[in-house]
C-alpha atoms as a PDB file:
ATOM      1  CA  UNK A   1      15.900  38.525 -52.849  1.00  0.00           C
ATOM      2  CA  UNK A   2      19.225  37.860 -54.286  1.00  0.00           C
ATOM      3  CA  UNK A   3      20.860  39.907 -51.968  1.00  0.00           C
ATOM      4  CA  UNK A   4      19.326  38.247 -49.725  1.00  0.00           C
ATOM      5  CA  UNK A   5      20.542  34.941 -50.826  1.00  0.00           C
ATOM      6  CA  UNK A   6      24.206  36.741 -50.952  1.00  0.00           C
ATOM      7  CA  UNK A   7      24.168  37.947 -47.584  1.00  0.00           C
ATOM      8  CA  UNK A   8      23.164  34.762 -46.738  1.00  0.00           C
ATOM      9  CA  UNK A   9      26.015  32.880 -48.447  1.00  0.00           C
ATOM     10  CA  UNK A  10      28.318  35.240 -46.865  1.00  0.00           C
ATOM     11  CA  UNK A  11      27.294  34.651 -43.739  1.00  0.00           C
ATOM     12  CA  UNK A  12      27.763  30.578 -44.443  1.00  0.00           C
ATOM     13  CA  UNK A  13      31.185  31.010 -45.385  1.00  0.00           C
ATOM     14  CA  UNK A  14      32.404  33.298 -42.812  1.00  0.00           C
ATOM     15  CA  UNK A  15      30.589  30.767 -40.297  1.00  0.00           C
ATOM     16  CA  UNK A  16      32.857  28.316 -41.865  1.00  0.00           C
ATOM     17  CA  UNK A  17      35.791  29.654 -42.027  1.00  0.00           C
ATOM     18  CA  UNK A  18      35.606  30.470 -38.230  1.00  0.00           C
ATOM     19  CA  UNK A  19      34.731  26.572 -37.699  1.00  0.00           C
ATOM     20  CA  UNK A  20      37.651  25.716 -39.909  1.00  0.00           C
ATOM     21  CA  UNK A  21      40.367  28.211 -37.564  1.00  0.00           C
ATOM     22  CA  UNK A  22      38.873  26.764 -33.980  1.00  0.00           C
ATOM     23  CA  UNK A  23      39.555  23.511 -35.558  1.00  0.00           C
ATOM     24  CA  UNK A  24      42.979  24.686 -36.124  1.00  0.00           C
ATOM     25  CA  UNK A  25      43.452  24.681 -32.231  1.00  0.00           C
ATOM     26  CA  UNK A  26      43.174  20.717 -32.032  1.00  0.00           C
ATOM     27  CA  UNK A  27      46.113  20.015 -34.401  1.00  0.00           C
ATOM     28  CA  UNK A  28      47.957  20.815 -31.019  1.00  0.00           C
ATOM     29  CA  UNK A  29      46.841  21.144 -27.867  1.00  0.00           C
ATOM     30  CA  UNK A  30      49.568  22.087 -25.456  1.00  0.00           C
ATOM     31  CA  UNK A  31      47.869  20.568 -22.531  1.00  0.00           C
ATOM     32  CA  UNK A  32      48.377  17.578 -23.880  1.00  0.00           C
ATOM     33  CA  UNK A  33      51.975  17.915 -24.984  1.00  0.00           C
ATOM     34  CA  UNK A  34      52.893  19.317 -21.508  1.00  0.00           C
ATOM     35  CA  UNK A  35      51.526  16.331 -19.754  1.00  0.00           C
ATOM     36  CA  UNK A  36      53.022  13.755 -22.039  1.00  0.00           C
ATOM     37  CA  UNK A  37      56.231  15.667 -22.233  1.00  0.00           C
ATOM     38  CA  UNK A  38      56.282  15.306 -17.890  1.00  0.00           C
ATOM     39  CA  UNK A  39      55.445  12.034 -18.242  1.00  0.00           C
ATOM     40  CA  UNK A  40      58.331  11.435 -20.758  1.00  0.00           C
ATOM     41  CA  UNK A  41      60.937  12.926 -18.179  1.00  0.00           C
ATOM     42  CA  UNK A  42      59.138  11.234 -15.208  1.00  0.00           C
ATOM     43  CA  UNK A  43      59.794   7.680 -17.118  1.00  0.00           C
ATOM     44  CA  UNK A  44      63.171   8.840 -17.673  1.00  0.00           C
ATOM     45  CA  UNK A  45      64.078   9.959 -14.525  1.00  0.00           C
ATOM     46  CA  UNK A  46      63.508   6.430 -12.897  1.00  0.00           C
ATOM     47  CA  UNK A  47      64.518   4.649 -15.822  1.00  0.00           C
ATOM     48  CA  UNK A  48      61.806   3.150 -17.533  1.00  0.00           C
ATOM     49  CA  UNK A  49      63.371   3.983 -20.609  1.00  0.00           C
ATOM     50  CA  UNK A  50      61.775   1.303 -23.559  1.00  0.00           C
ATOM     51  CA  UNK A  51      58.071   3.006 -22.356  1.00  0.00           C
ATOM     52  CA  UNK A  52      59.624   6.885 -22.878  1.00  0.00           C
ATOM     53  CA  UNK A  53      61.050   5.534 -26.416  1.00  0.00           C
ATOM     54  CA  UNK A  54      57.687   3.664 -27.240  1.00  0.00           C
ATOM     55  CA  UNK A  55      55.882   7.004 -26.084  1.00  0.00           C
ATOM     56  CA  UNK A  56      58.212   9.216 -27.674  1.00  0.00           C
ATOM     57  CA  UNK A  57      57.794   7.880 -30.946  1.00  0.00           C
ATOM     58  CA  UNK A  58      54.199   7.626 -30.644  1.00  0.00           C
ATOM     59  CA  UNK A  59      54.486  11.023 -29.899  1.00  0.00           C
ATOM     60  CA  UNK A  60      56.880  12.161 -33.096  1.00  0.00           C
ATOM     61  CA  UNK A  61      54.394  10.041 -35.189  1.00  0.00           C
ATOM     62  CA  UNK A  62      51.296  11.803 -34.276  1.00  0.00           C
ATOM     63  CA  UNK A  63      52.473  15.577 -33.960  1.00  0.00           C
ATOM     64  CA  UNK A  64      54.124  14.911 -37.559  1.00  0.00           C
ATOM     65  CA  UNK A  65      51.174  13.231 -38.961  1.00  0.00           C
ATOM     66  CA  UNK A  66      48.360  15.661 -37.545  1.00  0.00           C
ATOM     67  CA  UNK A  67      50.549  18.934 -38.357  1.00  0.00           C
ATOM     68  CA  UNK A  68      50.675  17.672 -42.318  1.00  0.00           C
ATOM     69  CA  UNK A  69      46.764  17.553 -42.333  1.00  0.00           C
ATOM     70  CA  UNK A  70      44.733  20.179 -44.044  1.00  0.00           C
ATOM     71  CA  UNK A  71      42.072  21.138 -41.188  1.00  0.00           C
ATOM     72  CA  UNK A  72      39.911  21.564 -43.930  1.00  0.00           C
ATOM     73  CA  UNK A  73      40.615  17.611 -45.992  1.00  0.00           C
ATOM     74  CA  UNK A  74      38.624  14.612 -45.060  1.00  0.00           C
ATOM     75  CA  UNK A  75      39.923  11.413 -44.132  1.00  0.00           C
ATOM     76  CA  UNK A  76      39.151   8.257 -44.164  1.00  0.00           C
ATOM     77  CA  UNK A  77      37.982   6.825 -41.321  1.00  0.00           C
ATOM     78  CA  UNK A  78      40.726   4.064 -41.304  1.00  0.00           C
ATOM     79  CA  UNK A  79      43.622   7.039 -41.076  1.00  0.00           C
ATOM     80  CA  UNK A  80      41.524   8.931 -38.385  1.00  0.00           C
ATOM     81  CA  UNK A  81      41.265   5.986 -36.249  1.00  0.00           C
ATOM     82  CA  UNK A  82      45.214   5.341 -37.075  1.00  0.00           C
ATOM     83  CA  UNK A  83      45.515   9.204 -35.516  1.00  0.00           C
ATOM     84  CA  UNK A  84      43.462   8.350 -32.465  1.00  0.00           C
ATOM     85  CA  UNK A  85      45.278   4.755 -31.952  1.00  0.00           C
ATOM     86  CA  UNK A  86      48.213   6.897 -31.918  1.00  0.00           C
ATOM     87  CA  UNK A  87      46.794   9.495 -29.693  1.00  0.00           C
ATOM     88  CA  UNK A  88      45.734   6.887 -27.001  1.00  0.00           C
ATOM     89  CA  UNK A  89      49.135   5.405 -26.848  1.00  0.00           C
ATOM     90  CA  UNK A  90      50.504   8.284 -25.614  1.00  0.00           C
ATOM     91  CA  UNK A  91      48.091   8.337 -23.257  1.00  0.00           C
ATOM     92  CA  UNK A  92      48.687   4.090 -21.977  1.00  0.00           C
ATOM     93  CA  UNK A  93      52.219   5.186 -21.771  1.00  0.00           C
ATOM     94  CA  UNK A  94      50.798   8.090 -18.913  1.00  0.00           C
ATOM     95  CA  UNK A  95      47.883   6.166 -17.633  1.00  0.00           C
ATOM     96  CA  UNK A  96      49.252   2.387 -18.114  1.00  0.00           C
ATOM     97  CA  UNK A  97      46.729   0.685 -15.375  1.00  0.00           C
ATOM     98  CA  UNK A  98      43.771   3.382 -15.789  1.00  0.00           C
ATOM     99  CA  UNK A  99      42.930   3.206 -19.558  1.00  0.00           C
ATOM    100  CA  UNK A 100      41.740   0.328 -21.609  1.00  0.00           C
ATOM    101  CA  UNK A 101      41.050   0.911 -25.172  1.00  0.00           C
ATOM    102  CA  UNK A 102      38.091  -0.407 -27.500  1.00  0.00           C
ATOM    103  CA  UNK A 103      37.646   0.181 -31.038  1.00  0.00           C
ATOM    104  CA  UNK A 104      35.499  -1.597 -33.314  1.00  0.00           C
ATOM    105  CA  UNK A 105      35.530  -0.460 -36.826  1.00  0.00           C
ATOM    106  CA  UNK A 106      33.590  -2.648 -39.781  1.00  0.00           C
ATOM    107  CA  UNK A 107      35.938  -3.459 -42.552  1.00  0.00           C
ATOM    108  CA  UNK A 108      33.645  -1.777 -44.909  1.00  0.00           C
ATOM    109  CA  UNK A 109      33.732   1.449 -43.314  1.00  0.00           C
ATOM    110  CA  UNK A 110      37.646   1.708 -43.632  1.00  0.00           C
ATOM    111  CA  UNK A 111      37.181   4.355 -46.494  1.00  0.00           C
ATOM    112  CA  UNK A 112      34.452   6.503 -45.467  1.00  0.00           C
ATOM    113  CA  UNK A 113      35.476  10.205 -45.611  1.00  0.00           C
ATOM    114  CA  UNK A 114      35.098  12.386 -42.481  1.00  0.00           C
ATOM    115  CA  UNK A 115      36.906  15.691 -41.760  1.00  0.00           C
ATOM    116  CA  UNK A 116      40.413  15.502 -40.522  1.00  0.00           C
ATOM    117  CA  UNK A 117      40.798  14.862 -36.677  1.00  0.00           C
ATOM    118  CA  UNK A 118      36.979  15.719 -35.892  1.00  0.00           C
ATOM    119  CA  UNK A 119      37.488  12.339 -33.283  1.00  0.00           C
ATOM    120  CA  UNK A 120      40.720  14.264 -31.782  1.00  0.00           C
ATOM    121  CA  UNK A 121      38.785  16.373 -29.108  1.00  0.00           C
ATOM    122  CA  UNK A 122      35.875  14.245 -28.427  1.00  0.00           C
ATOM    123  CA  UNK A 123      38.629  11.347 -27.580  1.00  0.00           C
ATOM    124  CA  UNK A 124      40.885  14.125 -25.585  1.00  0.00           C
ATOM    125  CA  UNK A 125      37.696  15.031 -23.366  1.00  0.00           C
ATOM    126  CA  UNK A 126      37.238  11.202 -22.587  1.00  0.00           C
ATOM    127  CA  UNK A 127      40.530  11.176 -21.270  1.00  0.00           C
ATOM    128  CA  UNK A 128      40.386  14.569 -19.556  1.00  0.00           C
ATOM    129  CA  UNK A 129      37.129  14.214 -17.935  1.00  0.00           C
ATOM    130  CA  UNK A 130      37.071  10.264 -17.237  1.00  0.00           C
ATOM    131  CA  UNK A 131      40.155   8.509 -17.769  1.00  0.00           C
ATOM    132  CA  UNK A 132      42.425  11.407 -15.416  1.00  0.00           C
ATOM    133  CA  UNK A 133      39.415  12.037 -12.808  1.00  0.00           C
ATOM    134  CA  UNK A 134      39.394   8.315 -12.075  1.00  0.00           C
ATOM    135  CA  UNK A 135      41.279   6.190 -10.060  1.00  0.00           C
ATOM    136  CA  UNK A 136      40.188   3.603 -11.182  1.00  0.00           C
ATOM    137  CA  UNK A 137      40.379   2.301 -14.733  1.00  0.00           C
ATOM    138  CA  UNK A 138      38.326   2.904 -17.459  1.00  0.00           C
ATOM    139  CA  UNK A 139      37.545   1.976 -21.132  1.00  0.00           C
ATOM    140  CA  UNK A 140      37.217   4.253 -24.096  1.00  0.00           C
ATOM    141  CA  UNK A 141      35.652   2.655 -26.968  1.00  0.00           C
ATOM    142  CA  UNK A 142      35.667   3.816 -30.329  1.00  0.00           C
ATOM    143  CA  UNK A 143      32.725   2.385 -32.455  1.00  0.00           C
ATOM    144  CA  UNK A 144      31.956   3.051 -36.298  1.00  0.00           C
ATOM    145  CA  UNK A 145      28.736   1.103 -37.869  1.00  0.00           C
ATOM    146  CA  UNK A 146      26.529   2.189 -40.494  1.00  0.00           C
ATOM    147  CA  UNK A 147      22.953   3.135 -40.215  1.00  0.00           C
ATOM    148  CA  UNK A 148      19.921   1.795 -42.596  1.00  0.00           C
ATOM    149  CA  UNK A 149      19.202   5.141 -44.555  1.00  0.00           C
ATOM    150  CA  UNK A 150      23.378   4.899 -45.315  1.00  0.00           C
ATOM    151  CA  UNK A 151      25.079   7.409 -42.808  1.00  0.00           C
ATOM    152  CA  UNK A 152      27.955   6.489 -40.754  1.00  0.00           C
ATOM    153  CA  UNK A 153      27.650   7.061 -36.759  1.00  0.00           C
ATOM    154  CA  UNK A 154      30.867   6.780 -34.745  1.00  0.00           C
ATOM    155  CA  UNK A 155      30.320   7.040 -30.967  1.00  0.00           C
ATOM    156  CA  UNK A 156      33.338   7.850 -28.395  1.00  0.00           C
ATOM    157  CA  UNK A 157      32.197   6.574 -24.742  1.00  0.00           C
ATOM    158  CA  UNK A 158      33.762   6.043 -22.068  1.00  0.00           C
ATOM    159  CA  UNK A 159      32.766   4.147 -18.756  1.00  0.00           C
ATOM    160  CA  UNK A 160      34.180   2.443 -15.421  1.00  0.00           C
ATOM    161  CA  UNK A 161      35.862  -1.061 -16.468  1.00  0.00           C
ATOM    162  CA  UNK A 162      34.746  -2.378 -13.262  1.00  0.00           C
ATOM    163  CA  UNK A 163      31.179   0.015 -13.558  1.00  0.00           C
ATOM    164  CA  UNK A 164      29.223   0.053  -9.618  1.00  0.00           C
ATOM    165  CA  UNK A 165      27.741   2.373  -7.995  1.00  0.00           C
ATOM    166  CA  UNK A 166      30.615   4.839  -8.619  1.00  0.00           C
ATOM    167  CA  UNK A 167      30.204   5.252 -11.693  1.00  0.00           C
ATOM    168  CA  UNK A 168      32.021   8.073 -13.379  1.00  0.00           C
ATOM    169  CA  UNK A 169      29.559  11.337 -13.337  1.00  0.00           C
ATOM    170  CA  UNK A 170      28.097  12.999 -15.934  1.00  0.00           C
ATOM    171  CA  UNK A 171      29.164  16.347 -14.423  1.00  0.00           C
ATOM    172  CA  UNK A 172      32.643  15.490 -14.801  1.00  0.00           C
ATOM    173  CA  UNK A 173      31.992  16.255 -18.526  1.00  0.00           C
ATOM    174  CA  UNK A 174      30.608  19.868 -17.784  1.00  0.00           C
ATOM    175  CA  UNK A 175      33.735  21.402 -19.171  1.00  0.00           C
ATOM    176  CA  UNK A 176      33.389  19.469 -22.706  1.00  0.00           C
ATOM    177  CA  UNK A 177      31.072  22.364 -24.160  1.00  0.00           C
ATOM    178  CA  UNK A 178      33.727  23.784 -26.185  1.00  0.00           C
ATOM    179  CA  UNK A 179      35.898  20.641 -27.431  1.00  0.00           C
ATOM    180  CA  UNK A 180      31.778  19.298 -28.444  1.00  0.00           C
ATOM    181  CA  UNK A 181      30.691  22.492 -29.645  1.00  0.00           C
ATOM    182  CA  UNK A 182      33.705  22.398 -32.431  1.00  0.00           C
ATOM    183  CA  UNK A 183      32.903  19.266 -33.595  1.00  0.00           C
ATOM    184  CA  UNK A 184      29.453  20.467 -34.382  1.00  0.00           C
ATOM    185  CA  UNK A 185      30.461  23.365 -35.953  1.00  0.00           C
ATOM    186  CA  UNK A 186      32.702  21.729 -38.242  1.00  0.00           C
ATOM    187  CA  UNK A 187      30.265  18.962 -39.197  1.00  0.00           C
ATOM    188  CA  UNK A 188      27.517  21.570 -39.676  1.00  0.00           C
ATOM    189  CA  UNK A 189      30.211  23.327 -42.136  1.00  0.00           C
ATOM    190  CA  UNK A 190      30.992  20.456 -43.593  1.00  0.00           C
ATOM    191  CA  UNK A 191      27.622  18.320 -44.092  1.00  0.00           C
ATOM    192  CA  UNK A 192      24.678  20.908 -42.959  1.00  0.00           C
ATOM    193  CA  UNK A 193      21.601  19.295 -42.044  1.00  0.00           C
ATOM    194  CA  UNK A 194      22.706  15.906 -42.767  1.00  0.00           C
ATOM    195  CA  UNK A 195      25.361  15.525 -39.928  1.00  0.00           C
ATOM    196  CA  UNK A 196      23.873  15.087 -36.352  1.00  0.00           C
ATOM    197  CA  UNK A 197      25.989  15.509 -33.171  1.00  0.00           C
ATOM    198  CA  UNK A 198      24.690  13.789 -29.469  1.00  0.00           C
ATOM    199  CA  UNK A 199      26.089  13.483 -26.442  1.00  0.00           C
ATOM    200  CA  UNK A 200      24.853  13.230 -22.787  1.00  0.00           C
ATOM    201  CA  UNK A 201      25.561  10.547 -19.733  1.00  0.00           C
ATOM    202  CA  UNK A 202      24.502   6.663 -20.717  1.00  0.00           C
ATOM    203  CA  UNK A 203      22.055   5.250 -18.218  1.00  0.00           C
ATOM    204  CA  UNK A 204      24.444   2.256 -17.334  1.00  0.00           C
ATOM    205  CA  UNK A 205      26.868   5.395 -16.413  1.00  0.00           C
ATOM    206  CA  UNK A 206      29.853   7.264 -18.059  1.00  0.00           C
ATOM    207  CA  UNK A 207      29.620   9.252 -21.246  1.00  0.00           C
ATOM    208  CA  UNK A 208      28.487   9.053 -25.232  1.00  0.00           C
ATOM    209  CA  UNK A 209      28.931  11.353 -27.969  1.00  0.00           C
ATOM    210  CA  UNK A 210      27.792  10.005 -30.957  1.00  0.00           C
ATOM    211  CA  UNK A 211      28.502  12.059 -34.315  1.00  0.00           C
ATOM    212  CA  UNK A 212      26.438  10.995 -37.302  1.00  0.00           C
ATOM    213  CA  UNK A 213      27.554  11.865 -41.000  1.00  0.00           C
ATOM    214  CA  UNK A 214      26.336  11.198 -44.616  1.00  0.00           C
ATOM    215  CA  UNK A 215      29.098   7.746 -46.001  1.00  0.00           C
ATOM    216  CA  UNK A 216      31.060   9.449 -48.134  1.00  0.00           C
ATOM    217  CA  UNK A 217      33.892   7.627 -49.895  1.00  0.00           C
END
């Protein structure tokens, strides 16, 4: 039995540590620094200079701040939210007519502990698969509350400002399997049984993922 038990433990902590280097990957993801960086020499080149400073910097602040965070550390909620503010700047400064940004975070939830940039690719898939498939504009809305048996639920969605018939499909967020799938994985690592991940299309249309976690501060 208690090699059993070891095997066991072995297996948990190689299954973590594998969680802990694809989570690596979304400190940077070059995608999204080649697409800013064309959009930085685009705004240059017809001399829209104050938005290439503003998205430059937003851009020097973020890389520097994400690259000094352990992968493995927890946040708080208020300095992962900071990250994603940051993060969806850089994006306005691409997509200044297309993306409107929400965020609703209760003060009391400001320290809650949650693992470093989990939010980055659920937020980068909103963008991806709604905000850059559309032309027309949508919101992404970032929303922390706190549940009655005390865990902390923050939901990423994203939806047509305008909403209609057009609504943005569900199957534009077929290619989200992996970005999703890491989040799990690292919540699973981190929290077992007592994290939850969901996502799927919202009947009004556009896109949820809602990640659920024990309040931790």
């Amino acid at each position: 039995a208690a090699m059993g038990v070891q095997r066991r433990l072995a297996d948990a902590e190689s299954a973590a540590q594998a969680a802990q280097v694809r989570a690596l990957r979304y400190q940077v993801n070059p995608h999204f620094l080649f697409n800013t960086l064309n959009s930085l020499s685009s705004l240059v080149m017809t001399g829209r200079t104050d938005r290439a400073e503003t998205m430059l910097l937003a851009l020097s602040t973020f890389f520097r701040t994400s690259l000094s965070l352990d992968p493995s550390a927890d946040v708080t909620l208020a300095e992962e939210i900071e990250l994603q503010r940051l993060y969806l700047d850089i994006e306005k400064a691409r997509f200044p007519d297309r993306l409107h940004v929400e965020i609703v975070v209760p003060p009391h939830l400001e320290n809650a502990h949650l693992p470093a940039l989990i939010l980055q690719p659920i937020v980068e898939n909103a963008i991806k698969y709604g905000v850059s498939k559309s032309r027309k504009a949508v919101v992404i809305r970032i929303e922390a509350r706190q549940s009655s048996d005390n865990r902390l639920t923050v939901e990423v969605s994203n939806w047509l400002k305008n909403g209609g018939p057009d609504q943005l499909p569900a199957a534009t967020h077929e290619g989200t399997g992996l970005g999703l799938s890491n989040v799990c994985q690292r919540l699973e690592a981190r929290f077992g049984s007592r994290a939850s991940c969901r996502f799927g299309p919202m009947i009004e249309g556009g896109f949820k993922v809602a990640i659920t976690m024990p309040v931790e501060s």
